[in-house]
PDB file of N, CA and C in Angstrom:
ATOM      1  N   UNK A   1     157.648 154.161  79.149  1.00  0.00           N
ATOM      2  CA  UNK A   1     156.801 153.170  79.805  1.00  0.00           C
ATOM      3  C   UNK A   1     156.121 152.299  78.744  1.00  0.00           C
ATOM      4  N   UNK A   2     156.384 150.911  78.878  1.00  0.00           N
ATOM      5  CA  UNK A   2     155.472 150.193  77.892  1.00  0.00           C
ATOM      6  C   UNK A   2     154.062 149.953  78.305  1.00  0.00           C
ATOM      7  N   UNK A   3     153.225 149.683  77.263  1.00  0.00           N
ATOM      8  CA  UNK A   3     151.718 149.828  77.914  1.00  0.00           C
ATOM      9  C   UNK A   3     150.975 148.692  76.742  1.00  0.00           C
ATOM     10  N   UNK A   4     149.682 148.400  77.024  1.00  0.00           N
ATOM     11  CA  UNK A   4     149.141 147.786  76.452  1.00  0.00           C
ATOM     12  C   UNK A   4     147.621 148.396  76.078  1.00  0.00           C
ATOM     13  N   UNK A   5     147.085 147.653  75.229  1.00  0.00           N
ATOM     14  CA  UNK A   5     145.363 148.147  75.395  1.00  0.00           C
ATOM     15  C   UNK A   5     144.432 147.097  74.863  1.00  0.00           C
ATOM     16  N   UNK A   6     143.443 146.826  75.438  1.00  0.00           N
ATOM     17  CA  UNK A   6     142.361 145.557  75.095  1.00  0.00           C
ATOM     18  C   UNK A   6     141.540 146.061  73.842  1.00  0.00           C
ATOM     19  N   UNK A   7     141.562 145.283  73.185  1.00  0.00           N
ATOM     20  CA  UNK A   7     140.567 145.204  71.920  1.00  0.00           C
ATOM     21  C   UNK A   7     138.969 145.020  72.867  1.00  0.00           C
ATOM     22  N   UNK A   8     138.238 145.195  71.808  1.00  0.00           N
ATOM     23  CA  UNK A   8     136.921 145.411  72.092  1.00  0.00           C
ATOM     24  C   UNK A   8     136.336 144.074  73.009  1.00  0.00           C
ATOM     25  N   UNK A   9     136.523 143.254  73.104  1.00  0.00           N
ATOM     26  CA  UNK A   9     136.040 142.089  73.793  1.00  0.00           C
ATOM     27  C   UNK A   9     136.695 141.654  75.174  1.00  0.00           C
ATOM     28  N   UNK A  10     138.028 142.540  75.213  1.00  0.00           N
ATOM     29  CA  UNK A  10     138.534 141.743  76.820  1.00  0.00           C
ATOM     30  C   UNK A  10     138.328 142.806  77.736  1.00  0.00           C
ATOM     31  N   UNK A  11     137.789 143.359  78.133  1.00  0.00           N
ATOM     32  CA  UNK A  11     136.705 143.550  79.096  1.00  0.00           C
ATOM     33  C   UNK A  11     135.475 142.907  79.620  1.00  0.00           C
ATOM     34  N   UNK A  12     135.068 142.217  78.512  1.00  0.00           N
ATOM     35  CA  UNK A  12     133.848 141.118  78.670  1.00  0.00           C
ATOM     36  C   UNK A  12     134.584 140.423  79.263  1.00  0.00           C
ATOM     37  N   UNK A  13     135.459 139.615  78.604  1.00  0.00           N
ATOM     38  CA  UNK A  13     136.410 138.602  79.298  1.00  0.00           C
ATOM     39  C   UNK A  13     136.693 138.555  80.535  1.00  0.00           C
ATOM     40  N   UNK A  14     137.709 139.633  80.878  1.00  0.00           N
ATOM     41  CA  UNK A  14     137.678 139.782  82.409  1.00  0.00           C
ATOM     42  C   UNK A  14     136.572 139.830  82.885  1.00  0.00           C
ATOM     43  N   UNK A  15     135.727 140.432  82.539  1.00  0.00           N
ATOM     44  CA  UNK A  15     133.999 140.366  83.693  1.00  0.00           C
ATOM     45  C   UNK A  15     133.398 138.938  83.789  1.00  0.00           C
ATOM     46  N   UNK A  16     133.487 138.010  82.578  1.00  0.00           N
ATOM     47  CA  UNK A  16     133.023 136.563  82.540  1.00  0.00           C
ATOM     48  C   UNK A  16     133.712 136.234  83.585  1.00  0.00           C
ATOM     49  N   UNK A  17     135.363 136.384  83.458  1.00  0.00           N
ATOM     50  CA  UNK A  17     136.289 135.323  84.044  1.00  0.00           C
ATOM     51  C   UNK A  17     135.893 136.134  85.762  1.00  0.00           C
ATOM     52  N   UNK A  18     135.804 137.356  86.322  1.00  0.00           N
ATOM     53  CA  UNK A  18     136.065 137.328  87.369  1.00  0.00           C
ATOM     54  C   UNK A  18     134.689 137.206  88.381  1.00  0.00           C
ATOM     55  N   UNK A  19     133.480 137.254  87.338  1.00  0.00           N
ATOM     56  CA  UNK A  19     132.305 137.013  88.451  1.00  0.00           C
ATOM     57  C   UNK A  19     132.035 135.508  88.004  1.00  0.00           C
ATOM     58  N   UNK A  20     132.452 134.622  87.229  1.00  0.00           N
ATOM     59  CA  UNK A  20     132.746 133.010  87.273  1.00  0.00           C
ATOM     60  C   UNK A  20     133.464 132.608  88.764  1.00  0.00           C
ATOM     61  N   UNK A  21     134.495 133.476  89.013  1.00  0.00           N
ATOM     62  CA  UNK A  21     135.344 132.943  90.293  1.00  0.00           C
ATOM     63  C   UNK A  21     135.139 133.439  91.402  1.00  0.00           C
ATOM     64  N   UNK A  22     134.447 134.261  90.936  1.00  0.00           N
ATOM     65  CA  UNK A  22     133.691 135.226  92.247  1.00  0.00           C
ATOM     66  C   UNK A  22     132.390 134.434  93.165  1.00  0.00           C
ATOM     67  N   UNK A  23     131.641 133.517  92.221  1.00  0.00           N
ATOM     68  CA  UNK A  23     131.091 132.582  92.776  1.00  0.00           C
ATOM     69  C   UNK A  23     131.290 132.266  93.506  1.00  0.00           C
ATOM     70  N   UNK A  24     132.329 131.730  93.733  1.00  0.00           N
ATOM     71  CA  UNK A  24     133.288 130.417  95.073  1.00  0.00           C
ATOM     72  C   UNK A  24     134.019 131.188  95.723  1.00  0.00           C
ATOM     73  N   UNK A  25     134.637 132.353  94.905  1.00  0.00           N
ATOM     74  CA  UNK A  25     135.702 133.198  96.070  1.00  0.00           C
ATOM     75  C   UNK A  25     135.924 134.569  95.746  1.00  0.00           C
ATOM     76  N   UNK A  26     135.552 135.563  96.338  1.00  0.00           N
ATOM     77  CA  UNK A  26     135.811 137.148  95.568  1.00  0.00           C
ATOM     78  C   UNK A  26     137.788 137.258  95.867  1.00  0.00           C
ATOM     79  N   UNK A  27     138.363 136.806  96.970  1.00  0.00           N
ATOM     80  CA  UNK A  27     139.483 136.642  97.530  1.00  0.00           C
ATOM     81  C   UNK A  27     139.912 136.268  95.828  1.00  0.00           C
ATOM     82  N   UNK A  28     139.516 135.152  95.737  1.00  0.00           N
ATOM     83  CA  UNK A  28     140.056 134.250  94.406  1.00  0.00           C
ATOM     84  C   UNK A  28     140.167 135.390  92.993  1.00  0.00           C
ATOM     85  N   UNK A  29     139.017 135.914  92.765  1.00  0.00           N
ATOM     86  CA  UNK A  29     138.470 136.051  91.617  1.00  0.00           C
ATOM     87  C   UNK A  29     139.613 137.914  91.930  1.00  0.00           C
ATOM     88  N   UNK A  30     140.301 138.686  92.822  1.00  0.00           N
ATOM     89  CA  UNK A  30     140.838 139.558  93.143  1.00  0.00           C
ATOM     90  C   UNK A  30     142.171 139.174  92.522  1.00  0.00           C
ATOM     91  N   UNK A  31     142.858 138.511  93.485  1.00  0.00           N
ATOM     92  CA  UNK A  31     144.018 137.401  93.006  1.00  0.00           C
ATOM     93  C   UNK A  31     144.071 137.485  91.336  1.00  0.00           C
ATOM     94  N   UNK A  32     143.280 136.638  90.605  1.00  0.00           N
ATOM     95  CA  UNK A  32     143.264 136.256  89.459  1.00  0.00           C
ATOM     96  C   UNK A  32     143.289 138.009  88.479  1.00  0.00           C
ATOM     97  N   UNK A  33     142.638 138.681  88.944  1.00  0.00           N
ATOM     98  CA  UNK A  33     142.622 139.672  88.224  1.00  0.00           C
ATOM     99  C   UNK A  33     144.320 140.534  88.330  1.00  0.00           C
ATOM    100  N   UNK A  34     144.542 140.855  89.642  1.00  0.00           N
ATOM    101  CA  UNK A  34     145.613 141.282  89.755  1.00  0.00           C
ATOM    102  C   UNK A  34     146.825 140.137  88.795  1.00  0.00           C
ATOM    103  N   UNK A  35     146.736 139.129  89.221  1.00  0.00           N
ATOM    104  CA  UNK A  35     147.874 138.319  88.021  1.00  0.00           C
ATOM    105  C   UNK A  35     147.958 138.748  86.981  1.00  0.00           C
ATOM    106  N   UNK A  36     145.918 138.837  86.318  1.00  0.00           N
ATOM    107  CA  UNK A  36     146.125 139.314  84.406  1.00  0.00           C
ATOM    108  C   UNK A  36     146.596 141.049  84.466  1.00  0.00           C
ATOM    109  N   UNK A  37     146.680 141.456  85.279  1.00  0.00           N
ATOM    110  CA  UNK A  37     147.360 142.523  85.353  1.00  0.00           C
ATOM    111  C   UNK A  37     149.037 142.974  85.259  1.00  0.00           C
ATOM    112  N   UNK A  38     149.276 142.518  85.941  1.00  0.00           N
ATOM    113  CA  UNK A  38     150.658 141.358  86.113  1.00  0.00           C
ATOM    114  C   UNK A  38     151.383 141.117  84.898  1.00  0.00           C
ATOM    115  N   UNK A  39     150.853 140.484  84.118  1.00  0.00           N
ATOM    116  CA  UNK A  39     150.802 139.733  82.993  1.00  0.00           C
ATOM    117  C   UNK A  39     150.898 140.612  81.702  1.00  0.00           C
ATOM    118  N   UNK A  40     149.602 141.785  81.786  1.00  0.00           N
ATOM    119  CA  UNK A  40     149.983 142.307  80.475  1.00  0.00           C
ATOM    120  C   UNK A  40     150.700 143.240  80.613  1.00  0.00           C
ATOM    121  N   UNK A  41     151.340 143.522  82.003  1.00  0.00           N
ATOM    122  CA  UNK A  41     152.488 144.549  82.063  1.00  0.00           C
ATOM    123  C   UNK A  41     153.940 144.038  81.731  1.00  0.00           C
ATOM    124  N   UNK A  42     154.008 142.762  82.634  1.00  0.00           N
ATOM    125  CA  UNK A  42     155.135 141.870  81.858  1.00  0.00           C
ATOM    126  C   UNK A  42     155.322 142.330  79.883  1.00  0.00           C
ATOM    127  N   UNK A  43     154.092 141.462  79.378  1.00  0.00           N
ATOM    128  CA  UNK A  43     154.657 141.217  78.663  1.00  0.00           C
ATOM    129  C   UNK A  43     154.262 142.300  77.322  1.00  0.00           C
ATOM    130  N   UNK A  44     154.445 143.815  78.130  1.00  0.00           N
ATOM    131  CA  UNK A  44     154.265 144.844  77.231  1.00  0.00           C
ATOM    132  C   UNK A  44     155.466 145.098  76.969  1.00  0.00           C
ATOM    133  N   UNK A  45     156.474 144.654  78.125  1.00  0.00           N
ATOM    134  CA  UNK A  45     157.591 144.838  78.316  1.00  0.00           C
ATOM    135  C   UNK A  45     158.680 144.403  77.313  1.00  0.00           C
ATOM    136  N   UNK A  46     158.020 142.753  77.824  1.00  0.00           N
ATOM    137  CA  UNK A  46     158.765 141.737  76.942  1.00  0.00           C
ATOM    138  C   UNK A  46     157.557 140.874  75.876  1.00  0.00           C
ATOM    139  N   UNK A  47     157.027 141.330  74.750  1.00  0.00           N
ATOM    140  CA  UNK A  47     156.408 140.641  74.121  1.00  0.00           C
ATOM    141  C   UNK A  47     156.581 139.654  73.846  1.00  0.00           C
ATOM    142  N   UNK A  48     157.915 139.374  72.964  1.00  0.00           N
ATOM    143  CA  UNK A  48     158.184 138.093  72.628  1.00  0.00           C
ATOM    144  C   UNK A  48     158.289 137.548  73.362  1.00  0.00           C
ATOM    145  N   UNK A  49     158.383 137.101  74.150  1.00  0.00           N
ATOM    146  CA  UNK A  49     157.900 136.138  75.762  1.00  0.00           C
ATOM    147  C   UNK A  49     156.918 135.174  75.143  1.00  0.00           C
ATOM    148  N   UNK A  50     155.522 135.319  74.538  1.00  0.00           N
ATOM    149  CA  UNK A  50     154.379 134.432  74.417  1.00  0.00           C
ATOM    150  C   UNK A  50     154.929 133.395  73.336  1.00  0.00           C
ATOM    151  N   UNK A  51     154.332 132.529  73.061  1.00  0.00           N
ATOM    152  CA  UNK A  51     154.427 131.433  72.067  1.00  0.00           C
ATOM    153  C   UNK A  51     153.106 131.650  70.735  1.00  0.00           C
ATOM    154  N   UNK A  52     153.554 131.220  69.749  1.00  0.00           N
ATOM    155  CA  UNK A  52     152.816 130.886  68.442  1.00  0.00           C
ATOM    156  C   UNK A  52     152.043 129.793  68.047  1.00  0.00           C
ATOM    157  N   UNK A  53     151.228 129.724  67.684  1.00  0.00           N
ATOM    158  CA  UNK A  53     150.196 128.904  67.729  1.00  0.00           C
ATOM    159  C   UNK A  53     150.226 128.304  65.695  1.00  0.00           C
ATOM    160  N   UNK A  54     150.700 127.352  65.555  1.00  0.00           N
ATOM    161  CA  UNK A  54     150.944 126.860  63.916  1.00  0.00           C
ATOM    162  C   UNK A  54     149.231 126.520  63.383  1.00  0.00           C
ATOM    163  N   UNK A  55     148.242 126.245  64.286  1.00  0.00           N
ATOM    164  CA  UNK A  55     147.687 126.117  63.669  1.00  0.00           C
ATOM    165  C   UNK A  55     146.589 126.898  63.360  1.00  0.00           C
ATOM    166  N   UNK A  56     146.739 128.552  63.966  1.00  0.00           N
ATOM    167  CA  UNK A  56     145.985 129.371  63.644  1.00  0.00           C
ATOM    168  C   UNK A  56     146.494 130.115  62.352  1.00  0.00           C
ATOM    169  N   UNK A  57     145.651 131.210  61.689  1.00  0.00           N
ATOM    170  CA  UNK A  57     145.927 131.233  60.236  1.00  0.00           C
ATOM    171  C   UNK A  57     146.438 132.421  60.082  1.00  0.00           C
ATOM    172  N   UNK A  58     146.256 133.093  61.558  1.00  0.00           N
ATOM    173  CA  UNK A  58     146.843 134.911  62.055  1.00  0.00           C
ATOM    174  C   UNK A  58     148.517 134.192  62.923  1.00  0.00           C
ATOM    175  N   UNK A  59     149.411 134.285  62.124  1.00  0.00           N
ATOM    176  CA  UNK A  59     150.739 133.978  62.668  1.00  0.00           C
ATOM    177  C   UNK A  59     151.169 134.762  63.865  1.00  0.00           C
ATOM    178  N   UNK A  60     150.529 136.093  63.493  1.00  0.00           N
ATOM    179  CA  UNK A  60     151.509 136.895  64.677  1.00  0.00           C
ATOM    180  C   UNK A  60     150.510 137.113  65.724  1.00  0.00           C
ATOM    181  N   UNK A  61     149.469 136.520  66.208  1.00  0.00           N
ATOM    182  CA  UNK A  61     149.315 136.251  67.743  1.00  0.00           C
ATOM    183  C   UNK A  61     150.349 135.279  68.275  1.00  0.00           C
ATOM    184  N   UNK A  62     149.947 135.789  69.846  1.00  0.00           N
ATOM    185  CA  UNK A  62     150.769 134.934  70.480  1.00  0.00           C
ATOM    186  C   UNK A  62     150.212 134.663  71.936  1.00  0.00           C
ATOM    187  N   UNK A  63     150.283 134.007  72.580  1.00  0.00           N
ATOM    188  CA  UNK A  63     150.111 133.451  73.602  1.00  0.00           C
ATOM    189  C   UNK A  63     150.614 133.016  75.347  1.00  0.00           C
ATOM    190  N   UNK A  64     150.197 133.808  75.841  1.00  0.00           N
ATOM    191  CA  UNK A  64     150.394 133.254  77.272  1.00  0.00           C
ATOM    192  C   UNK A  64     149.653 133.014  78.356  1.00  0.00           C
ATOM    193  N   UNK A  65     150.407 131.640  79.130  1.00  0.00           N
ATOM    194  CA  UNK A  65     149.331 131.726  80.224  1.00  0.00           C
ATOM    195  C   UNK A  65     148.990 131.929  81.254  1.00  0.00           C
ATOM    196  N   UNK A  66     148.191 131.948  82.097  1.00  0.00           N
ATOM    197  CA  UNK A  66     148.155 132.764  83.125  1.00  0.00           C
ATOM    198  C   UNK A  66     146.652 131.541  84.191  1.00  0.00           C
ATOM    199  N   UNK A  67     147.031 130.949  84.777  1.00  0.00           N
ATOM    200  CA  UNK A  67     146.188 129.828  85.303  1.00  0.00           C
ATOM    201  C   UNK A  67     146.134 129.042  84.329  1.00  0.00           C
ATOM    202  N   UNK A  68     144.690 128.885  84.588  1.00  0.00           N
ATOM    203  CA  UNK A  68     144.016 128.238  83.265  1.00  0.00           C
ATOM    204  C   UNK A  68     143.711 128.783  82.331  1.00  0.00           C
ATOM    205  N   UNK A  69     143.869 130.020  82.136  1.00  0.00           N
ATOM    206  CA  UNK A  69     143.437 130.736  81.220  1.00  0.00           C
ATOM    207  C   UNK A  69     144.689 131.414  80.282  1.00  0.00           C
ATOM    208  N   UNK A  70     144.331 131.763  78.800  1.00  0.00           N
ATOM    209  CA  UNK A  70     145.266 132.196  77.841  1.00  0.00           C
ATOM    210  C   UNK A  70     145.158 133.372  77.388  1.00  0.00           C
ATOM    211  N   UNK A  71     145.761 134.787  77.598  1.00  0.00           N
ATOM    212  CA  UNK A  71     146.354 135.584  76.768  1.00  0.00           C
ATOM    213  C   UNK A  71     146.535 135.926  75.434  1.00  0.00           C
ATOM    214  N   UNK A  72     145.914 136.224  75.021  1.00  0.00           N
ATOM    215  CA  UNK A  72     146.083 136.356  73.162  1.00  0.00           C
ATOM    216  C   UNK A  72     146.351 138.042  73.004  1.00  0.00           C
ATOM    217  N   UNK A  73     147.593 137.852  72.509  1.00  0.00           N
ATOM    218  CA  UNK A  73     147.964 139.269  71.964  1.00  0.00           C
ATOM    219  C   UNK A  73     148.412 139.204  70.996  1.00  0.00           C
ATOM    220  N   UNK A  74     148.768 140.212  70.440  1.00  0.00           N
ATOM    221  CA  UNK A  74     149.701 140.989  69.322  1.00  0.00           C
ATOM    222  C   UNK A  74     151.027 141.932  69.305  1.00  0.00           C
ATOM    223  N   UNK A  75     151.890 141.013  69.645  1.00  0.00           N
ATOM    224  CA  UNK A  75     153.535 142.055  69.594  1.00  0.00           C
ATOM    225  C   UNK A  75     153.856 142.738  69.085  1.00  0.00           C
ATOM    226  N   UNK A  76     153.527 143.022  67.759  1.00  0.00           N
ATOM    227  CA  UNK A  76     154.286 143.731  66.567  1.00  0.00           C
ATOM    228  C   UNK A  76     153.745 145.032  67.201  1.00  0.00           C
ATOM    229  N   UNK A  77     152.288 145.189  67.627  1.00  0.00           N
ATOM    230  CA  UNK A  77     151.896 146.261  67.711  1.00  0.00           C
ATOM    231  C   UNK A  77     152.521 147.142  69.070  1.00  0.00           C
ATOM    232  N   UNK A  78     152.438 148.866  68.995  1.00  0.00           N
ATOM    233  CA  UNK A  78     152.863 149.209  70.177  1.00  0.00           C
ATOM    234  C   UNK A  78     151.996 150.452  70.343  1.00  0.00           C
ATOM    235  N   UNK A  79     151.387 150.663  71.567  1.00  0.00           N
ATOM    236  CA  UNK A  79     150.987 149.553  72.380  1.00  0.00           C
ATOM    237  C   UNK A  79     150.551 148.019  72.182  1.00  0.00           C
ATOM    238  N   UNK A  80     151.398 146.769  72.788  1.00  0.00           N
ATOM    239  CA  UNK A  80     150.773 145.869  72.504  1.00  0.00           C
ATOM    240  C   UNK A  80     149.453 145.342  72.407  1.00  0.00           C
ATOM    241  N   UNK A  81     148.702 144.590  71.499  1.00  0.00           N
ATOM    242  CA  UNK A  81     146.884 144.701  72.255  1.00  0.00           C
ATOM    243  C   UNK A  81     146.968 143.508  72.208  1.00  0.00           C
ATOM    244  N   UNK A  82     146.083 143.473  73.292  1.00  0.00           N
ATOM    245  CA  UNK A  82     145.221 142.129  74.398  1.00  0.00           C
ATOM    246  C   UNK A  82     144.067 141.441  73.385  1.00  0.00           C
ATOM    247  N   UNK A  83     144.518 140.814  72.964  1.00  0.00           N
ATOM    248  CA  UNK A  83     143.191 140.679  71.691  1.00  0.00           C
ATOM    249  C   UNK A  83     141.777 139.594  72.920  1.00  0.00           C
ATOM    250  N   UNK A  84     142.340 138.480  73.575  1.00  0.00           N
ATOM    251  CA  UNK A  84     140.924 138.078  74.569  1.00  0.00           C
ATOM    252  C   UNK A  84     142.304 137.346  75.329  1.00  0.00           C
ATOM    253  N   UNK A  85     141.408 137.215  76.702  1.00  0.00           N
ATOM    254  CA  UNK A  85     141.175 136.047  77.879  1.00  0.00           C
ATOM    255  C   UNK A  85     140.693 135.268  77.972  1.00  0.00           C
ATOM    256  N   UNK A  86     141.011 134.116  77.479  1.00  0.00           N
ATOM    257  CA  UNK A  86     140.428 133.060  77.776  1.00  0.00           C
ATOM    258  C   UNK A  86     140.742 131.673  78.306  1.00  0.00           C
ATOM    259  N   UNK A  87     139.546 131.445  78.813  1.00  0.00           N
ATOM    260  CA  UNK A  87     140.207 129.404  79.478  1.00  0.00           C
ATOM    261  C   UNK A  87     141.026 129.019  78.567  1.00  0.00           C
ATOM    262  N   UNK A  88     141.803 128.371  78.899  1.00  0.00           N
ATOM    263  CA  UNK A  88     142.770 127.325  77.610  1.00  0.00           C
ATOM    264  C   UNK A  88     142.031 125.902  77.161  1.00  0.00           C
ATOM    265  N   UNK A  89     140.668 125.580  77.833  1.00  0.00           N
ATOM    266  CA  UNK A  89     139.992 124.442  77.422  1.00  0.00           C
ATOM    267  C   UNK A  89     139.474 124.977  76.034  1.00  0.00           C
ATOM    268  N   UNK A  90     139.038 126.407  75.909  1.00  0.00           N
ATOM    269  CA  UNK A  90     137.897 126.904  75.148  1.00  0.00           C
ATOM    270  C   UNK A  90     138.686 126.715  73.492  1.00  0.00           C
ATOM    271  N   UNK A  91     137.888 126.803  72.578  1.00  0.00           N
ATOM    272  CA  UNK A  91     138.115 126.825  71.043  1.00  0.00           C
ATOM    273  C   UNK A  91     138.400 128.163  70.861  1.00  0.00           C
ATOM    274  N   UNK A  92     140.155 128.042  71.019  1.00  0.00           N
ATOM    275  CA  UNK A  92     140.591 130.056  70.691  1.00  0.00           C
ATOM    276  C   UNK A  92     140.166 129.771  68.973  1.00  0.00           C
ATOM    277  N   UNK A  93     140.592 128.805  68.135  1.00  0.00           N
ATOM    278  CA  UNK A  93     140.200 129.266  66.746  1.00  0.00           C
ATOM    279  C   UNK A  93     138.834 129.790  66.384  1.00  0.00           C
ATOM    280  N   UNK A  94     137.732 129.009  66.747  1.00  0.00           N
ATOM    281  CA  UNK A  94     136.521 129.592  66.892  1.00  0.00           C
ATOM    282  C   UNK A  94     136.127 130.540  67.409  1.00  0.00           C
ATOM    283  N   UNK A  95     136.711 130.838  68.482  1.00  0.00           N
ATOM    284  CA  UNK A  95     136.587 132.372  69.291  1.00  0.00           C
ATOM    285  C   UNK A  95     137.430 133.478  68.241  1.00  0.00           C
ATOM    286  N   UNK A  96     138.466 133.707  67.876  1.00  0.00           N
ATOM    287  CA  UNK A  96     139.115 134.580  66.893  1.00  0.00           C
ATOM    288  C   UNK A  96     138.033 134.502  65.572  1.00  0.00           C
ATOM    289  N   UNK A  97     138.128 133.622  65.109  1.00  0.00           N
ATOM    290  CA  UNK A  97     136.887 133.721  64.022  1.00  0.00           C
ATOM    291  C   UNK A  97     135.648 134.473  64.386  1.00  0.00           C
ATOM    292  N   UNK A  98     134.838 133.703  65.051  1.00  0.00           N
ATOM    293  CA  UNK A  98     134.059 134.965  65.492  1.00  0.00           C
ATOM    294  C   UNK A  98     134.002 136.427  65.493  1.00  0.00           C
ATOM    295  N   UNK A  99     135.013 136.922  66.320  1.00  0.00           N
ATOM    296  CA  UNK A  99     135.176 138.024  66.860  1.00  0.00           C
ATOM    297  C   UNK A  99     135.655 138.835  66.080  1.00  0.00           C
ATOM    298  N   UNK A 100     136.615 138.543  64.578  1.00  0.00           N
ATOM    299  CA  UNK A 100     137.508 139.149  63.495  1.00  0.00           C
ATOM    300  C   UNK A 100     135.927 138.898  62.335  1.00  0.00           C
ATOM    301  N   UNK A 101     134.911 138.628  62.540  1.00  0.00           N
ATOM    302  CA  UNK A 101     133.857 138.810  62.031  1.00  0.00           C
ATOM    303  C   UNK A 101     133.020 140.086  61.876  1.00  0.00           C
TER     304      UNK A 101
END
């Protein structure tokens, strides 16, 4: 069975992202969770699936998306890890910086 596991911050993530949508719709904000669920089972499966990002300075994240929001993992690793969730508007370079702080 392939599996995954969240680094220390995407749990926050999911809790930002699902009482943000929970506002307007718990229906919604259910939905959305079950997808990122969805999602990191996919692609425990199939890692290389996500895309690379040239202008971050960590090559081997990778990326997928899922709404509006982006996926940041790590393939090489196994279990794969979920490094964050986030909007795709947001500054992932600034957010990785941070957080690898």
């Amino acid at each position: 069975m392939n599996r995954f596991v969240f680094s220390s911050y995407v749990e926050a993530d999911l809790r930002d992202i699902r009482d943000h949508i929970s506002k307007d719709s718990p229906e919604s904000s259910h939905r959305m969770m079950v997808r990122f669920v969805t999602a990191f089972r996919m692609l425990a499966r199939r890692p290389e699936l996500g895309h690379e990002r040239e202008d971050l300075l960590e090559p081997s994240i990778r990326f997928w998306p899922v709404g509006f929001y982006m996926i940041l993992y790590v393939p090489a690793r196994r279990p794969i890890e979920i490094l964050a969730v986030v909007h795709g508007a947001r500054d992932v370079p600034a957010i990785l910086n941070r957080r690898s702080q």
